[in-house]
C-alpha atoms as a PDB file:
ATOM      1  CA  UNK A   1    -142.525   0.561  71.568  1.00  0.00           C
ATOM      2  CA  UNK A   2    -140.632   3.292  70.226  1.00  0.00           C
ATOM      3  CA  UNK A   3    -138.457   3.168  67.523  1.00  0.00           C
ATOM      4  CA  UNK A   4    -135.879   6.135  66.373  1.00  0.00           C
ATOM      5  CA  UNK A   5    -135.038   6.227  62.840  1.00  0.00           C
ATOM      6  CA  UNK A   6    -132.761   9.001  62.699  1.00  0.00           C
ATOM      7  CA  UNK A   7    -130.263  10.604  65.292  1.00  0.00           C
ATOM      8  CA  UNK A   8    -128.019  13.312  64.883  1.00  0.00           C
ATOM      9  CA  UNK A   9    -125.944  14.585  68.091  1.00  0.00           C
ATOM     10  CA  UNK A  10    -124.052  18.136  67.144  1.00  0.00           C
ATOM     11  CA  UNK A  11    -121.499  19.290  70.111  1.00  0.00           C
ATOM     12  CA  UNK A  12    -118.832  21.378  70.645  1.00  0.00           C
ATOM     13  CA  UNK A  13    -115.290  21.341  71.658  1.00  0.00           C
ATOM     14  CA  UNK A  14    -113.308  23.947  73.584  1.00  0.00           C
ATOM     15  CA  UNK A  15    -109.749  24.149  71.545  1.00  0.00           C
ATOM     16  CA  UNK A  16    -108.600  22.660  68.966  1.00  0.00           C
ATOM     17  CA  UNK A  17    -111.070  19.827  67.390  1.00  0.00           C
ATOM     18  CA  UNK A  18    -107.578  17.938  66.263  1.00  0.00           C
ATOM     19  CA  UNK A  19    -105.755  17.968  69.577  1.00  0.00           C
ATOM     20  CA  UNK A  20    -108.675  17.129  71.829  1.00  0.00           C
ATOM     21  CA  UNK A  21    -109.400  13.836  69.638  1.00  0.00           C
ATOM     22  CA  UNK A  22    -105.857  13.183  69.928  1.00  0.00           C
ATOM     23  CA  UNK A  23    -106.294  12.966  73.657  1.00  0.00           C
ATOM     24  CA  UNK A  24    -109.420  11.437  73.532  1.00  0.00           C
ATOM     25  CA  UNK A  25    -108.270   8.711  71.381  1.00  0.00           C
ATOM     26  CA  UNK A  26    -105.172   7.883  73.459  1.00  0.00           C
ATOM     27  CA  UNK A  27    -106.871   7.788  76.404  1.00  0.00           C
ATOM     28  CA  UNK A  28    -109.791   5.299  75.281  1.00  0.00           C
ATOM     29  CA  UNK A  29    -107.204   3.143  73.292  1.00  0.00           C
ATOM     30  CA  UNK A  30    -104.644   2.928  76.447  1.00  0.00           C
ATOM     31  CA  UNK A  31    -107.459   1.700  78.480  1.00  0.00           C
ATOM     32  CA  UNK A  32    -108.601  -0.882  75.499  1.00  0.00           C
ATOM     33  CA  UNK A  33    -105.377  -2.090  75.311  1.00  0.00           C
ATOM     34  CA  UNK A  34    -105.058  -2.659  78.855  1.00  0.00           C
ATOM     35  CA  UNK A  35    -107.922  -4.295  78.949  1.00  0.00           C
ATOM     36  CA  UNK A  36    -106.687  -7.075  75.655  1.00  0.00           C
ATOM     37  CA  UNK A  37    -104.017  -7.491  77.937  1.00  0.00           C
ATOM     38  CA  UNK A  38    -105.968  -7.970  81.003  1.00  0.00           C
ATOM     39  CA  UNK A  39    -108.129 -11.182  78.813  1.00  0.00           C
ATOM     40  CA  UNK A  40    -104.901 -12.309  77.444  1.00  0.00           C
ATOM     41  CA  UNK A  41    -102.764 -12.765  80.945  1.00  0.00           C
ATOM     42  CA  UNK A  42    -106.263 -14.339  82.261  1.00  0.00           C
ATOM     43  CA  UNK A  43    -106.022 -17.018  80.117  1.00  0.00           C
ATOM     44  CA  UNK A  44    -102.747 -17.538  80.338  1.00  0.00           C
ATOM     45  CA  UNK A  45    -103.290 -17.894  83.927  1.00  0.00           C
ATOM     46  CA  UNK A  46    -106.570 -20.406  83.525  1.00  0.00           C
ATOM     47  CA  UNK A  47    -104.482 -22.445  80.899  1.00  0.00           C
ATOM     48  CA  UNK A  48    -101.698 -22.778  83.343  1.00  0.00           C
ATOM     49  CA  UNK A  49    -104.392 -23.056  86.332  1.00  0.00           C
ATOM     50  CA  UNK A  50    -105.673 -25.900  83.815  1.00  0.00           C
ATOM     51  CA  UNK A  51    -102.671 -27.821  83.162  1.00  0.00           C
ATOM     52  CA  UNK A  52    -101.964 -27.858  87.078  1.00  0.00           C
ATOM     53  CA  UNK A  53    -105.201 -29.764  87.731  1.00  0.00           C
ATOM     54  CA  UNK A  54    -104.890 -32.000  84.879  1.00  0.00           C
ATOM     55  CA  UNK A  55    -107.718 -30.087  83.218  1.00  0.00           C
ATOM     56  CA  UNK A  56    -106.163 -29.892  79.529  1.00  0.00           C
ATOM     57  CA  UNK A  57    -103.037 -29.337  78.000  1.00  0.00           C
ATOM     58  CA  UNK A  58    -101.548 -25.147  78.310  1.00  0.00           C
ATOM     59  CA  UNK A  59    -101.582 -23.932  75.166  1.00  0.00           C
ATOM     60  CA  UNK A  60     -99.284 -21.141  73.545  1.00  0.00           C
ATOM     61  CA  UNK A  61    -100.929 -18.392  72.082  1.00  0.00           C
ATOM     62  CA  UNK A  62     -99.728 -20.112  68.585  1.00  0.00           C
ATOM     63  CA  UNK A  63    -101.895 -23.081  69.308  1.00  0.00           C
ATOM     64  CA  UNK A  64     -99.498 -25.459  70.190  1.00  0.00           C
ATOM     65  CA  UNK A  65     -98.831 -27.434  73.287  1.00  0.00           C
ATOM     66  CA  UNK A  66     -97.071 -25.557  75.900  1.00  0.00           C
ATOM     67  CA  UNK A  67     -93.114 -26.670  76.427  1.00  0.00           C
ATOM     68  CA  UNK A  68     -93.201 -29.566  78.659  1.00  0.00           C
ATOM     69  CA  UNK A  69     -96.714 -29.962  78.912  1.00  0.00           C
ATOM     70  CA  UNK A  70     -98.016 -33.089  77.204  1.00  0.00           C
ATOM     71  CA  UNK A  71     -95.493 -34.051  75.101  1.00  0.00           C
ATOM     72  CA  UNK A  72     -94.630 -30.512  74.168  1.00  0.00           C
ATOM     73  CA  UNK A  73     -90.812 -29.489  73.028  1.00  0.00           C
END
């Protein structure tokens, strides 16, 4: 087994250090935030999907019982 105790990784950027993070970070945080709201319209979708088929109440995302669902208001 080998273990590495220490790692450094040195590169460099073409331009401007500031403006290519800048990109970089929007680009990686657009596609993060797509992807939260990928999970979150999933289970929307299952909790709906569950509700359907008698599965368990649909919840909204405060925790409560979905209008009209079980007793909900």
């Amino acid at each position: 087994m080998l273990t590495i105790h220490h790692l450094s990784v040195d590169f460099e950027v073409g331009g401007d250090d500031t403006t290519v993070f800048a990109r970089l970070f929007a680009e990686h945080i657009r596609e993060w935030s797509q992807r939260q709201d990928d999970v979150r319209a999933r289970g929307r979708l299952l909790a709906q999907e569950a509700s359907l088929t008698g599965d368990g109440p649909a919840r909204e995302s405060s925790g409560g019982p979905a209008a009209g669902c079980f007793g909900g208001s």
